[in-house]
C-alpha atoms as a PDB file:
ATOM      1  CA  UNK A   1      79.521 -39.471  11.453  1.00  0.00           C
ATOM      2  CA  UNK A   2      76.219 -39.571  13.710  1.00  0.00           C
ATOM      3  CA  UNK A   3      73.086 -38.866  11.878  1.00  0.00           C
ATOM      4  CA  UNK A   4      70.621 -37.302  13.408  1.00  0.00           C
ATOM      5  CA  UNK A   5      66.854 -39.066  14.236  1.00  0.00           C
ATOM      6  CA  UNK A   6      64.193 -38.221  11.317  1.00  0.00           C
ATOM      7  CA  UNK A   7      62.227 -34.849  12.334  1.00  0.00           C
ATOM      8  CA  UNK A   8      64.515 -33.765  14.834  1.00  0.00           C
ATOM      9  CA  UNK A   9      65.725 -30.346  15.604  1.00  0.00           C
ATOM     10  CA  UNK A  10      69.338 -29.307  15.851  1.00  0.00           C
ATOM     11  CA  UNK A  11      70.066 -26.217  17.402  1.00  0.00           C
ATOM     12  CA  UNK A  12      73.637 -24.568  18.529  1.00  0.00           C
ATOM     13  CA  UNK A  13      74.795 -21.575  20.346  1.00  0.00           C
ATOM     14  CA  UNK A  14      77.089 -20.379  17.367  1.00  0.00           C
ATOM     15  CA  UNK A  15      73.691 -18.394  15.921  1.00  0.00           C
ATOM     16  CA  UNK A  16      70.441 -17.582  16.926  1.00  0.00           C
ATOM     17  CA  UNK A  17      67.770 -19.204  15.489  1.00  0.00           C
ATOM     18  CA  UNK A  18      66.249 -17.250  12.275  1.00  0.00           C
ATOM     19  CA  UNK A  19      62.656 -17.211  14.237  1.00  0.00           C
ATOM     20  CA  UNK A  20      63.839 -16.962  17.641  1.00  0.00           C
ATOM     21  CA  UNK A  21      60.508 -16.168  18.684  1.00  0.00           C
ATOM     22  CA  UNK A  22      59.167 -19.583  17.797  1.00  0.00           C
ATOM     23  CA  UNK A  23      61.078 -21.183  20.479  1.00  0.00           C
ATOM     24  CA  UNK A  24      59.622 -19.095  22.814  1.00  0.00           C
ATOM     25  CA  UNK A  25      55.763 -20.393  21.774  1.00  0.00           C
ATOM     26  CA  UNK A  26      56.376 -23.423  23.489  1.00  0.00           C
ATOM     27  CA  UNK A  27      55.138 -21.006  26.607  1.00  0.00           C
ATOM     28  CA  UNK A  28      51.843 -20.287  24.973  1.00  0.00           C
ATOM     29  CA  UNK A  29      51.275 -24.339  24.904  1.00  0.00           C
ATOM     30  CA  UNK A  30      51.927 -24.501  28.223  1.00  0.00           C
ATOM     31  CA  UNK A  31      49.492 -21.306  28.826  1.00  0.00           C
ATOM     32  CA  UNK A  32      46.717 -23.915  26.282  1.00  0.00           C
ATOM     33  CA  UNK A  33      47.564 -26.788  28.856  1.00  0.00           C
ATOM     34  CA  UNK A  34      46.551 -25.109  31.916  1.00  0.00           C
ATOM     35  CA  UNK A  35      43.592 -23.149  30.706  1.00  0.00           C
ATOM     36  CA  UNK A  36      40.687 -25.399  31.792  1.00  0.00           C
ATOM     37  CA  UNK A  37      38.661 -23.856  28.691  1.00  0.00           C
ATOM     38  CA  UNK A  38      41.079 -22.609  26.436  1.00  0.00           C
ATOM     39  CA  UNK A  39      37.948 -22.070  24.247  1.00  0.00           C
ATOM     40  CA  UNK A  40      36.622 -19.279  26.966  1.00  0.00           C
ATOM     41  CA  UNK A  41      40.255 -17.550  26.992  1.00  0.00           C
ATOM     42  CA  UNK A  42      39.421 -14.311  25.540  1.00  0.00           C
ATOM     43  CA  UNK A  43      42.643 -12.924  26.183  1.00  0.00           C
ATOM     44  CA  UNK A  44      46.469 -13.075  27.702  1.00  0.00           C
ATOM     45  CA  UNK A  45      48.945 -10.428  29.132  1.00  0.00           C
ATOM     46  CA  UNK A  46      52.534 -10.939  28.183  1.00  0.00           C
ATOM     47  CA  UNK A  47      56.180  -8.708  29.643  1.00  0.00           C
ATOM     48  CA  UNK A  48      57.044  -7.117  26.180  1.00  0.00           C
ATOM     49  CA  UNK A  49      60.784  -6.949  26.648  1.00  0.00           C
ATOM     50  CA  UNK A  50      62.296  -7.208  23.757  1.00  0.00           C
ATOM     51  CA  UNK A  51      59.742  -8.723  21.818  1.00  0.00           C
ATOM     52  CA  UNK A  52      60.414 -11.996  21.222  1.00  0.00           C
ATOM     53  CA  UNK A  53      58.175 -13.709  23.827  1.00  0.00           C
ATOM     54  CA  UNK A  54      54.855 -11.798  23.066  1.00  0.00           C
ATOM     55  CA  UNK A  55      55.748 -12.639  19.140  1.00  0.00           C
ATOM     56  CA  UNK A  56      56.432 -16.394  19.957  1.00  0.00           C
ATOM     57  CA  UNK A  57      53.154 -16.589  22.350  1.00  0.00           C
ATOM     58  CA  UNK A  58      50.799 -14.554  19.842  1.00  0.00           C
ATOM     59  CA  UNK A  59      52.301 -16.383  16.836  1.00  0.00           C
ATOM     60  CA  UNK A  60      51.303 -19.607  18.566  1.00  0.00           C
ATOM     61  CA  UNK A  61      48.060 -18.716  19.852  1.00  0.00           C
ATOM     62  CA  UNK A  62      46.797 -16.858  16.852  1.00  0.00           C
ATOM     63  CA  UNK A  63      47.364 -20.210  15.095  1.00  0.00           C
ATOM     64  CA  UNK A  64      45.061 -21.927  17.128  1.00  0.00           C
ATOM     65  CA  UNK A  65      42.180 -18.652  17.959  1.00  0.00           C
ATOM     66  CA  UNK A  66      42.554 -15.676  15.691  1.00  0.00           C
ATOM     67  CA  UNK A  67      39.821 -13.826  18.152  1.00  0.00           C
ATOM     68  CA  UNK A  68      42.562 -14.422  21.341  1.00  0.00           C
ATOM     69  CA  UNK A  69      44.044 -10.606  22.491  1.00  0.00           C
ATOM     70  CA  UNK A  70      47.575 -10.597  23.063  1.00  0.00           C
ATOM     71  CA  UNK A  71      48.359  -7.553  25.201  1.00  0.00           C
ATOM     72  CA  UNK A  72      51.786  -6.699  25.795  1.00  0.00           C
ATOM     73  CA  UNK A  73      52.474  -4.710  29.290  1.00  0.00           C
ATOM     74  CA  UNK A  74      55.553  -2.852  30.125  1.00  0.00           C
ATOM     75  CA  UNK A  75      57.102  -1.042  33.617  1.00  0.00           C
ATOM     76  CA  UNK A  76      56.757   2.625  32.859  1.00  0.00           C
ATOM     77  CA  UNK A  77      60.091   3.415  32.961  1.00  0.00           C
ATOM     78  CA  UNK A  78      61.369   0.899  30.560  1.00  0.00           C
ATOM     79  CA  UNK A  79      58.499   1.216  28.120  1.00  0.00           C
ATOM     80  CA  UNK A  80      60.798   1.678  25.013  1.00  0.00           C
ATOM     81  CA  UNK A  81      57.933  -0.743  22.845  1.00  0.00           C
ATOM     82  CA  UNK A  82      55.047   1.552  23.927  1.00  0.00           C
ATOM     83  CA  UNK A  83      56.937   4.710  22.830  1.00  0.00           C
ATOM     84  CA  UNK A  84      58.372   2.876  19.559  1.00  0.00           C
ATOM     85  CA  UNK A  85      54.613   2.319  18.623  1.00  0.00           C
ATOM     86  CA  UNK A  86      53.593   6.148  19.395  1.00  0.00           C
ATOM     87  CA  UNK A  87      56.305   7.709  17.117  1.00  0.00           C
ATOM     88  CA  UNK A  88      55.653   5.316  14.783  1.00  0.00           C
ATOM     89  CA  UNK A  89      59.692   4.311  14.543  1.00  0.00           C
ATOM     90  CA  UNK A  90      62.179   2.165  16.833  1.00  0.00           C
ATOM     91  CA  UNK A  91      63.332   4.055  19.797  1.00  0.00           C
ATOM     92  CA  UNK A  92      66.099   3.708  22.349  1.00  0.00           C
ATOM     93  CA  UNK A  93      65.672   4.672  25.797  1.00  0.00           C
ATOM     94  CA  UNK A  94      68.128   6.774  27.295  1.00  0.00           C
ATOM     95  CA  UNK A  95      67.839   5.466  30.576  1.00  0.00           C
ATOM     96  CA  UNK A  96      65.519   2.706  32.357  1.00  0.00           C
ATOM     97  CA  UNK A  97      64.653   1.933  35.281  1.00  0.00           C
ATOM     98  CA  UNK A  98      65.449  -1.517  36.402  1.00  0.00           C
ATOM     99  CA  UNK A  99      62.734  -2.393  38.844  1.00  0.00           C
ATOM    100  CA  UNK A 100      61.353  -5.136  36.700  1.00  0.00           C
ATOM    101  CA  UNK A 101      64.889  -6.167  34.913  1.00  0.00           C
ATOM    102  CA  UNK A 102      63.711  -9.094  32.473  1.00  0.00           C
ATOM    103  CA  UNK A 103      61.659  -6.446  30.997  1.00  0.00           C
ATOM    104  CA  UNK A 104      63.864  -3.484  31.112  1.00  0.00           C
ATOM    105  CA  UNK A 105      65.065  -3.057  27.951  1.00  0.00           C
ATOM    106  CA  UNK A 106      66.677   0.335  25.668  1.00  0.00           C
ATOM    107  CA  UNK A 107      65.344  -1.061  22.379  1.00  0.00           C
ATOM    108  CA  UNK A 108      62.517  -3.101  21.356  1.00  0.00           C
ATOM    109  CA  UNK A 109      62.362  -5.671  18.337  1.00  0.00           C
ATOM    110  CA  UNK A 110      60.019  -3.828  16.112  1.00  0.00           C
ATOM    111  CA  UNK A 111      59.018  -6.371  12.823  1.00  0.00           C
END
């Protein structure tokens, strides 16, 4: 049996990862990277989809500048987070609209 190399990472398709949102940081690097002042960057915008991207990005660059504003944005008619957050409770959309489709989602991740 293959071992695996010291301090790597084994991932599989059978399950999602129990922080799948940490995976999706690696973005916010690449955001640090191509900043030419990263210390200037007051704030980013982010597609709120489901969730998991804004959590992975603001998780990431939190770490690194606590004063950084992560603003999530949504199409209008898919805006399921924005109306989650007004009721104060996870809501599903009855309909969306699809004009922006990696963002048009009937539930949000609330958590």
């Amino acid at each position: 049996m293959p071992t695996k190399p010291s301090g790597s990472l084994q991932t599989s398709n059978a399950s999602p990862p129990a922080r799948p949102h940490a995976f999706q940081g690696t973005i916010a690097d690449e955001i640090k990277r191509q900043v030419k002042d990263f210390d200037s960057l007051d704030a980013v915008f982010v597609p709120v989809g489901g969730g998991g991207l804004i959590a992975g990005i603001a998780a990431y660059l939190k770490a690194l500048k606590p004063s950084i504003q992560v603003i999530g944005v949504e199409p209008t008619g898919a805006n399921a987070m924005a109306q989650s957050l007004m009721r104060g409770e996870r809501i599903v959309l009855s309909r969306v609209d699809a004009f922006a489709d990696g963002v048009a989602v009937k539930q949000a991740r609330m958590g």
